[in-house]
PDB file of N, CA and C in Angstrom:
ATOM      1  N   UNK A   1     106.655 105.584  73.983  1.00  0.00           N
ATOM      2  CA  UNK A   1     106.092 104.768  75.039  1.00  0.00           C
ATOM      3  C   UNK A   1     105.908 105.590  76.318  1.00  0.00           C
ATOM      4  N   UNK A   2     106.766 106.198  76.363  1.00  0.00           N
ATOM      5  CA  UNK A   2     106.889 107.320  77.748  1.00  0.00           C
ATOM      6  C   UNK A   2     105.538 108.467  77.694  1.00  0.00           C
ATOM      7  N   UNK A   3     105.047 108.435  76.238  1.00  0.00           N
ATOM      8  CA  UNK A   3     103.872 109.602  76.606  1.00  0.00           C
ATOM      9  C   UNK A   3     102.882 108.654  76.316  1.00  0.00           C
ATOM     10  N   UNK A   4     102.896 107.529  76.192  1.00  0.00           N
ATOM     11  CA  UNK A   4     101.254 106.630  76.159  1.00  0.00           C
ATOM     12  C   UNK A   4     101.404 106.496  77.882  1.00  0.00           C
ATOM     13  N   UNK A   5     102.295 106.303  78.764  1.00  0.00           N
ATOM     14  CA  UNK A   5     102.470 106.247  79.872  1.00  0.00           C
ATOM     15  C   UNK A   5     101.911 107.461  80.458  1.00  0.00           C
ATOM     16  N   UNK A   6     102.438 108.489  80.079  1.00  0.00           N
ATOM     17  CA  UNK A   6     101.945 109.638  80.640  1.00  0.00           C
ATOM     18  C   UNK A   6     100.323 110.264  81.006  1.00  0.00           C
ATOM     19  N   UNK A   7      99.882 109.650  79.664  1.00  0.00           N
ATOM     20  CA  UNK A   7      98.442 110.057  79.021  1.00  0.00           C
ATOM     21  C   UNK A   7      97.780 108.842  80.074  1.00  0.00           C
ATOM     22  N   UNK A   8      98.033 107.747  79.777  1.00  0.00           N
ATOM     23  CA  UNK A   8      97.544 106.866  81.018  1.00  0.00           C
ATOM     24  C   UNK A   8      97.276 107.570  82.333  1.00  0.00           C
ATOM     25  N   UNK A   9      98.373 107.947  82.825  1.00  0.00           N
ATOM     26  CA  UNK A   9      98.217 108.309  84.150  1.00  0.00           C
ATOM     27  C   UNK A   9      97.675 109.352  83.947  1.00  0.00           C
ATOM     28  N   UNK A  10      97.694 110.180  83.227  1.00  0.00           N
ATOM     29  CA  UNK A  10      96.909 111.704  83.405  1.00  0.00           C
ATOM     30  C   UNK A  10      95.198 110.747  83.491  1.00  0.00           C
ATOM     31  N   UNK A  11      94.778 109.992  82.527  1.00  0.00           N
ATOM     32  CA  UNK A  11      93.421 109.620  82.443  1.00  0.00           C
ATOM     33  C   UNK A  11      92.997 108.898  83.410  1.00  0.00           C
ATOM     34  N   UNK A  12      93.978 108.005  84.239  1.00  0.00           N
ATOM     35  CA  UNK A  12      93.550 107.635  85.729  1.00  0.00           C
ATOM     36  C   UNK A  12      93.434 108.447  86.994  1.00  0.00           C
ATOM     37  N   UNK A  13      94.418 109.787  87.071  1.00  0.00           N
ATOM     38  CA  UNK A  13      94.118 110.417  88.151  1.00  0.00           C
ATOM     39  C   UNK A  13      92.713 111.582  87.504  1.00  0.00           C
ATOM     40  N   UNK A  14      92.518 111.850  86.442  1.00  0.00           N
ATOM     41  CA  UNK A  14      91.131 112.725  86.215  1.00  0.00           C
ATOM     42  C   UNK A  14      89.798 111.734  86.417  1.00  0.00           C
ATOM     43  N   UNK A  15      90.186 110.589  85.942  1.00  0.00           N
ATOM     44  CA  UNK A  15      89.553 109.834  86.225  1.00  0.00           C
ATOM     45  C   UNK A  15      88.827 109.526  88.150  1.00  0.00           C
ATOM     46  N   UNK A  16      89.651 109.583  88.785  1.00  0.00           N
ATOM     47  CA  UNK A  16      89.820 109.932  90.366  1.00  0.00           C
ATOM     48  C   UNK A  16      89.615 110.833  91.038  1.00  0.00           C
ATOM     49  N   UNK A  17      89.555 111.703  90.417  1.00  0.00           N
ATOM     50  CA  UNK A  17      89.102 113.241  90.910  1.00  0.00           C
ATOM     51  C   UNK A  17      87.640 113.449  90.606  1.00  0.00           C
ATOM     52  N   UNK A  18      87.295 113.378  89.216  1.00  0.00           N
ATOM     53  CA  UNK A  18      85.870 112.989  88.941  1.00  0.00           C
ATOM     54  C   UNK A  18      85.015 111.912  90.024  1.00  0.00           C
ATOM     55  N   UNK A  19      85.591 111.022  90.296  1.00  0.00           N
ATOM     56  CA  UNK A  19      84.920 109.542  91.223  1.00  0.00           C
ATOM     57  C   UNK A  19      84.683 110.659  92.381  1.00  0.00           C
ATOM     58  N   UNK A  20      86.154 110.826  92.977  1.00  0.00           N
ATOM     59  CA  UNK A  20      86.052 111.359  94.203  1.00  0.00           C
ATOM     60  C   UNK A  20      85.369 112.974  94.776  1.00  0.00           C
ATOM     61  N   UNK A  21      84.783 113.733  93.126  1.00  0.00           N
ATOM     62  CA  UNK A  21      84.117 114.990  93.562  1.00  0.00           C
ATOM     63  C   UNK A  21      82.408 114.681  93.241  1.00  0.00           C
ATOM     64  N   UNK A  22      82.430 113.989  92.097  1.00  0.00           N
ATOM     65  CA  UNK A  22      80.964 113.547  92.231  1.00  0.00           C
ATOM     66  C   UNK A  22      80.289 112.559  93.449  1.00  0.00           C
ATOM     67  N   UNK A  23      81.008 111.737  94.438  1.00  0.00           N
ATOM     68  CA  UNK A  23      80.723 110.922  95.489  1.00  0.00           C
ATOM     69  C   UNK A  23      81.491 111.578  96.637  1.00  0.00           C
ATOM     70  N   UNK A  24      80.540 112.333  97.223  1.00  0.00           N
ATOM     71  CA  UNK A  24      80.906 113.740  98.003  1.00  0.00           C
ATOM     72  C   UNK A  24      80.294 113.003  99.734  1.00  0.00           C
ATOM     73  N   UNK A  25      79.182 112.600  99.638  1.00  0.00           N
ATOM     74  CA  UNK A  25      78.569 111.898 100.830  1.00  0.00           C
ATOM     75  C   UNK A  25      79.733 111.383 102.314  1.00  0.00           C
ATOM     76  N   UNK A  26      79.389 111.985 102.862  1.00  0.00           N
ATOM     77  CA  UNK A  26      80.804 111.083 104.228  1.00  0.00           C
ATOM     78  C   UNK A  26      79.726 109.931 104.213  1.00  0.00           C
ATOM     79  N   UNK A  27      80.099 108.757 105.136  1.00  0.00           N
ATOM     80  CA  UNK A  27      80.085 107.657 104.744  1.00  0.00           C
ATOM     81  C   UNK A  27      80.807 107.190 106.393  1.00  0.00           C
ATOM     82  N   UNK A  28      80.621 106.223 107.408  1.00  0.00           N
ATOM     83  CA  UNK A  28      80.759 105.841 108.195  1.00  0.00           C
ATOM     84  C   UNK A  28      81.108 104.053 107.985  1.00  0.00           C
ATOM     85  N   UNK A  29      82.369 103.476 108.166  1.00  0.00           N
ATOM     86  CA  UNK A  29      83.141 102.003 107.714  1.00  0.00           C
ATOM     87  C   UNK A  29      82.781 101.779 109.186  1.00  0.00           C
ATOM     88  N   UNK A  30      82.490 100.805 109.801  1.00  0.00           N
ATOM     89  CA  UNK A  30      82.785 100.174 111.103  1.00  0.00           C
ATOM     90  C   UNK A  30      83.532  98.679 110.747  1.00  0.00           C
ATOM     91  N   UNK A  31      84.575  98.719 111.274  1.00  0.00           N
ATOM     92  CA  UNK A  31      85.741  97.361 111.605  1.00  0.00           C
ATOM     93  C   UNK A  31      85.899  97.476 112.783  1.00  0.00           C
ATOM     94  N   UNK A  32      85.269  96.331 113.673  1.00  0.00           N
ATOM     95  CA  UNK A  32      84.963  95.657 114.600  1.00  0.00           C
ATOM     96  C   UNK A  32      85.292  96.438 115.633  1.00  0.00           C
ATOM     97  N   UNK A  33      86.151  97.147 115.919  1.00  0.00           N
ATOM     98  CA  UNK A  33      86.635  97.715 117.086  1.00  0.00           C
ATOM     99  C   UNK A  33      87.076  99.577 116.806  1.00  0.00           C
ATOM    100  N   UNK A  34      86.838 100.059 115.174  1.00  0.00           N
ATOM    101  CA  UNK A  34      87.367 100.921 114.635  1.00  0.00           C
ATOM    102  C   UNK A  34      85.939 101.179 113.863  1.00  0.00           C
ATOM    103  N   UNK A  35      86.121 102.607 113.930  1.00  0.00           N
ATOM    104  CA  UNK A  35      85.154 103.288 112.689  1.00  0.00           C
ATOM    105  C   UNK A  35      85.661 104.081 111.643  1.00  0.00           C
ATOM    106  N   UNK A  36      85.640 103.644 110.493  1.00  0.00           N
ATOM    107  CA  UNK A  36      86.612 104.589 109.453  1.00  0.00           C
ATOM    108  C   UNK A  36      85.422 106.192 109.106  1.00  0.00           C
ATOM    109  N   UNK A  37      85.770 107.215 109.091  1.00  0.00           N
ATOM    110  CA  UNK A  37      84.798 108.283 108.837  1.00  0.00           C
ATOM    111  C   UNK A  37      85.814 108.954 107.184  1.00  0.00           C
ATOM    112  N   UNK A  38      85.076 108.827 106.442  1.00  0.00           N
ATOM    113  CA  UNK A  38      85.534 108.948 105.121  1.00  0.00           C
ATOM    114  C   UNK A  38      84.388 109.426 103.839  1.00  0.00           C
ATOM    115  N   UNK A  39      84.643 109.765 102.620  1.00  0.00           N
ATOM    116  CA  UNK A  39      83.880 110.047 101.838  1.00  0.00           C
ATOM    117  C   UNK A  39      83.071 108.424 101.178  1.00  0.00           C
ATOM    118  N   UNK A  40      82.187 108.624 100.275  1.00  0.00           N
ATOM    119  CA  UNK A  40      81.847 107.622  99.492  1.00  0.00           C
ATOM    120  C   UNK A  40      82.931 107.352  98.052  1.00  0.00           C
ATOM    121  N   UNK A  41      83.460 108.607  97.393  1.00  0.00           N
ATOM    122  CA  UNK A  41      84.468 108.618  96.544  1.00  0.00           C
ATOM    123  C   UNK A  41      85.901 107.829  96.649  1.00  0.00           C
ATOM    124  N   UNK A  42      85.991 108.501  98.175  1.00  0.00           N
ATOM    125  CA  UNK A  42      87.517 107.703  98.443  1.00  0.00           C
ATOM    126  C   UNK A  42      87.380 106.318  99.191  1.00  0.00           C
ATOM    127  N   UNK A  43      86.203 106.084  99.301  1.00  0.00           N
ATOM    128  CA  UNK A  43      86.231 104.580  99.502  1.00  0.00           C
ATOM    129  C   UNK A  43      85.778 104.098  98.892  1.00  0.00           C
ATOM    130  N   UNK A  44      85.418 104.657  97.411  1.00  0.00           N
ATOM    131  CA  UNK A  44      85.727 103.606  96.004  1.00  0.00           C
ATOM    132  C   UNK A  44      86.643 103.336  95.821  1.00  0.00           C
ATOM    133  N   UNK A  45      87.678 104.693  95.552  1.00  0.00           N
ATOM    134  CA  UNK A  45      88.729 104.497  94.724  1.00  0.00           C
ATOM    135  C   UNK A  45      89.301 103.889  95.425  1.00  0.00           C
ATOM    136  N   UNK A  46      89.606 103.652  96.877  1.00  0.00           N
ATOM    137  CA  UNK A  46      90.324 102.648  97.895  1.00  0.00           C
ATOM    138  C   UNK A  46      90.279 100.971  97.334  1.00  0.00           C
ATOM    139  N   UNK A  47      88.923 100.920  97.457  1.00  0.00           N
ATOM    140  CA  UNK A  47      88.222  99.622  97.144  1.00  0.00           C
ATOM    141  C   UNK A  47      88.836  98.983  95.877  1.00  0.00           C
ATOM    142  N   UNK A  48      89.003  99.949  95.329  1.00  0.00           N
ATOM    143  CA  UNK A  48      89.532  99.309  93.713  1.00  0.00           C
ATOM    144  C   UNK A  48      90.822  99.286  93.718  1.00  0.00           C
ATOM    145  N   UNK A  49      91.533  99.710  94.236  1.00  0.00           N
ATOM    146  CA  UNK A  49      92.752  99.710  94.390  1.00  0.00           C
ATOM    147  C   UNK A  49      92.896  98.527  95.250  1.00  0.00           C
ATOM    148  N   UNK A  50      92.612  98.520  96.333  1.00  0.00           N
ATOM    149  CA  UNK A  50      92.584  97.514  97.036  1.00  0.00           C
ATOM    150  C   UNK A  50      92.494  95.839  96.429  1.00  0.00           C
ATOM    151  N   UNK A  51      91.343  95.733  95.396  1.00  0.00           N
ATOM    152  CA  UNK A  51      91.005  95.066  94.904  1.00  0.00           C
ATOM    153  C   UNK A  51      91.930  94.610  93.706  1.00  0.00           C
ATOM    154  N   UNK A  52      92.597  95.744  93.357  1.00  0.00           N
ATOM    155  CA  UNK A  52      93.407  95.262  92.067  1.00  0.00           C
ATOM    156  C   UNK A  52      94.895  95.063  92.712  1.00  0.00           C
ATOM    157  N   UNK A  53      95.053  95.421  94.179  1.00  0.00           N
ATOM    158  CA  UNK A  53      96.424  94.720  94.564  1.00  0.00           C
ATOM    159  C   UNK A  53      96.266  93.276  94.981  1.00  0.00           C
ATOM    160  N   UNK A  54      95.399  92.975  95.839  1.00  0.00           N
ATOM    161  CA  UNK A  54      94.512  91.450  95.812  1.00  0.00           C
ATOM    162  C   UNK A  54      94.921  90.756  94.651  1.00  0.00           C
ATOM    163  N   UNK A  55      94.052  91.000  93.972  1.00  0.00           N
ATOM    164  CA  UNK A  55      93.603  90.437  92.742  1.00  0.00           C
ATOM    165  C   UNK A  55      95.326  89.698  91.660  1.00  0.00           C
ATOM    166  N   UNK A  56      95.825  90.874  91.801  1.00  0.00           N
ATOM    167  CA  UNK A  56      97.374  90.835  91.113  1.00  0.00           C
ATOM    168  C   UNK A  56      98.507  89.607  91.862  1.00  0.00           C
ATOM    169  N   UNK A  57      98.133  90.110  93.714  1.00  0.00           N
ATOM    170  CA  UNK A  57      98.887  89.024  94.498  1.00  0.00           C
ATOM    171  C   UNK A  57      98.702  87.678  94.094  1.00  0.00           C
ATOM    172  N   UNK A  58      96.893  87.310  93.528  1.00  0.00           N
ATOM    173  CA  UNK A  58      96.935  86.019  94.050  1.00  0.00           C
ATOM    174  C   UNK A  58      97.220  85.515  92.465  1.00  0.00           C
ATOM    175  N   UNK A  59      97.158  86.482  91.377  1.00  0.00           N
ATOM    176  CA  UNK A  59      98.113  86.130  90.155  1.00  0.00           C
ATOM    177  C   UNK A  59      99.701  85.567  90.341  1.00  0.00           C
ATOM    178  N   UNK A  60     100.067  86.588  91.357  1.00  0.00           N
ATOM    179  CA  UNK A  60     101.231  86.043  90.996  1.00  0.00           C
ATOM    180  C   UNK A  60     101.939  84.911  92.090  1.00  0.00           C
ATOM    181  N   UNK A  61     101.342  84.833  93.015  1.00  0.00           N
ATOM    182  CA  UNK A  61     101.029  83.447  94.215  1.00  0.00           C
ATOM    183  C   UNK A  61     100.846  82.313  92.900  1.00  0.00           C
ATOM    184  N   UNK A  62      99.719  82.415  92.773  1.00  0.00           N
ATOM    185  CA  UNK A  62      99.253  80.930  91.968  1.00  0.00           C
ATOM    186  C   UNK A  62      99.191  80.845  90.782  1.00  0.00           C
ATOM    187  N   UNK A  63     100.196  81.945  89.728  1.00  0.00           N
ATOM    188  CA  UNK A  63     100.400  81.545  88.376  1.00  0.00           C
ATOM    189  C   UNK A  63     101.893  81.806  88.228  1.00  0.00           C
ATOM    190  N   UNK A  64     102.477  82.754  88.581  1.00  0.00           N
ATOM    191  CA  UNK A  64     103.626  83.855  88.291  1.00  0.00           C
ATOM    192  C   UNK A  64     104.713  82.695  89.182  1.00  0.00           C
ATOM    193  N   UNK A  65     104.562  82.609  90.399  1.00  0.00           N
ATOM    194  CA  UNK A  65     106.112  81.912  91.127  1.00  0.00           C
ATOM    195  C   UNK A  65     105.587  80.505  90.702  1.00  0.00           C
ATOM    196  N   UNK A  66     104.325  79.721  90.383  1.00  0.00           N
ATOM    197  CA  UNK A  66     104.831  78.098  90.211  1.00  0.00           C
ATOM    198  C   UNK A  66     105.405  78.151  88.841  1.00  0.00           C
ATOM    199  N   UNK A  67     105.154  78.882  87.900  1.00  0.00           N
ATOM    200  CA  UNK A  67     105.537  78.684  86.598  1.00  0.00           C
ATOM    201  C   UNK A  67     107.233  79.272  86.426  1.00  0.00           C
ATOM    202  N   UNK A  68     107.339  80.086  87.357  1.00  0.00           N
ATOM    203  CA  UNK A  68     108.981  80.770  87.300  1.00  0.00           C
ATOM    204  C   UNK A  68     109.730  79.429  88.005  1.00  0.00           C
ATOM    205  N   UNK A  69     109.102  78.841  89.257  1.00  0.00           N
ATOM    206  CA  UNK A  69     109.665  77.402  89.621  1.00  0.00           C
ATOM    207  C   UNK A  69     110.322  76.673  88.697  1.00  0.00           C
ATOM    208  N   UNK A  70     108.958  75.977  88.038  1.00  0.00           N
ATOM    209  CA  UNK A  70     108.726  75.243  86.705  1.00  0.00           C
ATOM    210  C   UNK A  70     110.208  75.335  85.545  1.00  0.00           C
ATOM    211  N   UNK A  71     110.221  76.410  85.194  1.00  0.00           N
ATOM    212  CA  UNK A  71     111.168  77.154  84.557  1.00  0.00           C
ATOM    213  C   UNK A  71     112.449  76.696  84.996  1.00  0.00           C
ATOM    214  N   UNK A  72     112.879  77.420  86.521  1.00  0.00           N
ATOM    215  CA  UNK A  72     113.994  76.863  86.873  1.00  0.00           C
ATOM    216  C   UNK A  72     113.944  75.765  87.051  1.00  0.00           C
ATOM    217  N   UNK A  73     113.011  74.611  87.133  1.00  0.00           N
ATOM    218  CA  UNK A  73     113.583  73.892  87.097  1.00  0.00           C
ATOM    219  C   UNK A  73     114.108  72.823  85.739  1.00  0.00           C
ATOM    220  N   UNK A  74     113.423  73.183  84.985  1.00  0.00           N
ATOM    221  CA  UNK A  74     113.726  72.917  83.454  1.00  0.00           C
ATOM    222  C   UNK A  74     115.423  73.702  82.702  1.00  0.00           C
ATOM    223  N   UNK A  75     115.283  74.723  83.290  1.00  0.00           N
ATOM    224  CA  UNK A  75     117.170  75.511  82.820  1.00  0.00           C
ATOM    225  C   UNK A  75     117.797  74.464  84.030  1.00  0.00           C
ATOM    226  N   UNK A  76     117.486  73.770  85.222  1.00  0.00           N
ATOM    227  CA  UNK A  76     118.857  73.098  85.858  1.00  0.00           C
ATOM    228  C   UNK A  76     118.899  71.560  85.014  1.00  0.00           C
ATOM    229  N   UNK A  77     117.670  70.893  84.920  1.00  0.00           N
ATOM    230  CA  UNK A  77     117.864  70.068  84.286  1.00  0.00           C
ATOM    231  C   UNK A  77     118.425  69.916  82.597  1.00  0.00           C
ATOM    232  N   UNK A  78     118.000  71.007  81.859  1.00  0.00           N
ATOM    233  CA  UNK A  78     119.153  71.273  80.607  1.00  0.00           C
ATOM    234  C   UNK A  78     120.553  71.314  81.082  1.00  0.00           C
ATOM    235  N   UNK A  79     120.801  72.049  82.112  1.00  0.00           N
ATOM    236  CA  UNK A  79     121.959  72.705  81.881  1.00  0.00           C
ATOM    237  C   UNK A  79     123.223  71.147  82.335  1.00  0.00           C
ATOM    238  N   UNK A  80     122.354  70.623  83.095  1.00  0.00           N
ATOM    239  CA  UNK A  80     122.970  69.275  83.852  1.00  0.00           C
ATOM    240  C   UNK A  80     122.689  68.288  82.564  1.00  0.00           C
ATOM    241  N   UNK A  81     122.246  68.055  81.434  1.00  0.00           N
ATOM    242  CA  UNK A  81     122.343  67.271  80.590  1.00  0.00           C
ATOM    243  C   UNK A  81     123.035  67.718  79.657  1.00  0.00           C
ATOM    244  N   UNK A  82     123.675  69.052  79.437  1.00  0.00           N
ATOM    245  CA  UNK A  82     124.610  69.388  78.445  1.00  0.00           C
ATOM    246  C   UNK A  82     125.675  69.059  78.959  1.00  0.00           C
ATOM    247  N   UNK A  83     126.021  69.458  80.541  1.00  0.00           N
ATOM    248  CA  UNK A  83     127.260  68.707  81.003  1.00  0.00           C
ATOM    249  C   UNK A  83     127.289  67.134  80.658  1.00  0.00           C
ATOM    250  N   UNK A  84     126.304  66.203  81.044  1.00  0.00           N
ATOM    251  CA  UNK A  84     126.838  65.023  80.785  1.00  0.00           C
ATOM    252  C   UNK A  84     127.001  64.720  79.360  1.00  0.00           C
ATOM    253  N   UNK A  85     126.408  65.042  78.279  1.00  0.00           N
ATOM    254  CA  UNK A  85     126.781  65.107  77.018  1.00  0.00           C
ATOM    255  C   UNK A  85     127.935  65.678  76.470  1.00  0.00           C
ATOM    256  N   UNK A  86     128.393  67.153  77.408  1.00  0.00           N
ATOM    257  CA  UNK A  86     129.688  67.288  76.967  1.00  0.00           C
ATOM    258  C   UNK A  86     130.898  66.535  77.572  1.00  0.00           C
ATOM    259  N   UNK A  87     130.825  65.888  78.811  1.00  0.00           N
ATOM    260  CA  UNK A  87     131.641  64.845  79.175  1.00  0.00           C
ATOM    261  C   UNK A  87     131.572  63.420  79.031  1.00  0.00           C
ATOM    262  N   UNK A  88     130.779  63.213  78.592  1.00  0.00           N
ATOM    263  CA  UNK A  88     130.907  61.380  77.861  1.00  0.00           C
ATOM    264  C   UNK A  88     131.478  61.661  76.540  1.00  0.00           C
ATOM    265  N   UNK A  89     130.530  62.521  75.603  1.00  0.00           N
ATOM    266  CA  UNK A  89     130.805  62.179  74.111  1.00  0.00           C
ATOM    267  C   UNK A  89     132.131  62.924  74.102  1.00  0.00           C
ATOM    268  N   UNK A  90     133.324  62.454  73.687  1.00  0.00           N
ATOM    269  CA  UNK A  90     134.515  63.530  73.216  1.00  0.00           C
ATOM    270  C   UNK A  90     134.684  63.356  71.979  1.00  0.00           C
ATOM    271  N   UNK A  91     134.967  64.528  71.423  1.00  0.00           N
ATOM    272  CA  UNK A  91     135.519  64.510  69.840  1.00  0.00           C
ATOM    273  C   UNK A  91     136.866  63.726  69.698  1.00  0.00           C
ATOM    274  N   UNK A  92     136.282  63.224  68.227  1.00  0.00           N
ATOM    275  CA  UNK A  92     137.511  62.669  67.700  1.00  0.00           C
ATOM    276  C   UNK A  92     138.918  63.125  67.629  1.00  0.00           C
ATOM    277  N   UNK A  93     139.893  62.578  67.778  1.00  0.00           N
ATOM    278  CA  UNK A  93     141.462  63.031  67.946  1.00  0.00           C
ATOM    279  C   UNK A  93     141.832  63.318  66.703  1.00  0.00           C
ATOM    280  N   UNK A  94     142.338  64.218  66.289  1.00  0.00           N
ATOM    281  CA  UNK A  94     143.047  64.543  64.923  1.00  0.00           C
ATOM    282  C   UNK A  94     143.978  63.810  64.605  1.00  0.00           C
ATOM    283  N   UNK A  95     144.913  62.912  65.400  1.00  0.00           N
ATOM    284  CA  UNK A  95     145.930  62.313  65.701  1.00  0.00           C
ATOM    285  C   UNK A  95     145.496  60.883  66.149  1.00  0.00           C
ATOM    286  N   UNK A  96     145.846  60.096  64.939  1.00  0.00           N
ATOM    287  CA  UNK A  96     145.536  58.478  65.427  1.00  0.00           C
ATOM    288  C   UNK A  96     146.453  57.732  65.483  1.00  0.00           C
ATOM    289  N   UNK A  97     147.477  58.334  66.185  1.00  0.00           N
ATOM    290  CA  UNK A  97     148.374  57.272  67.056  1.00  0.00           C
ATOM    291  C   UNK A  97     149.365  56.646  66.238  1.00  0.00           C
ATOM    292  N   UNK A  98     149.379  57.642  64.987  1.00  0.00           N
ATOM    293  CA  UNK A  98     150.637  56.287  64.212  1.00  0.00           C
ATOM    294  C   UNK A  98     151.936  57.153  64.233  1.00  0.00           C
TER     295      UNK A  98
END
């Protein structure tokens, strides 16, 4: 698993180097009060990155914590009905009193 990991990352950063030597162009960002002066390459690979931390947040905003909620709250309500089941029902006495 450790070298499918490896090979991954080797194929994403060649992957990045390629983006960022073939898109060579500087490139001028203006934000409102700021001018970013940068390549066209590295404000792909920004962009996508950018985009896939986005993208992941609002996974785990609006799928990942209501369903981990959900969850807990299903293990408190088990766990609170095994207690009352183990304190009402008691086992029978081996010993009947004679």
């Amino acid at each position: 698993m450790k070298i499918v990991r490896l090979l991954l990352l080797l194929a994403v950063l060649v992957g990045g180097l390629v983006i960022g030597s073939l898109n060579s162009q500087p490139i001028d960002i203006s934000l409102a009060f700021w001018v970013l002066q940068t390549t066209s390459g590295l404000a792909t690979i920004a962009s996508l990155l950018l985009g896939a931390l986005v993208g992941g947040g609002m996974v785990l905003l609006g799928l990942v914590v209501p369903l981990y909620a959900r969850l807990r709250r299903a293990n408190k309500a088990l766990s609170s009905a095994v207690v009352e089941l183990s304190g009402s029902a008691q086992p029978p006495s081996p010993f009947d009193g004679r």
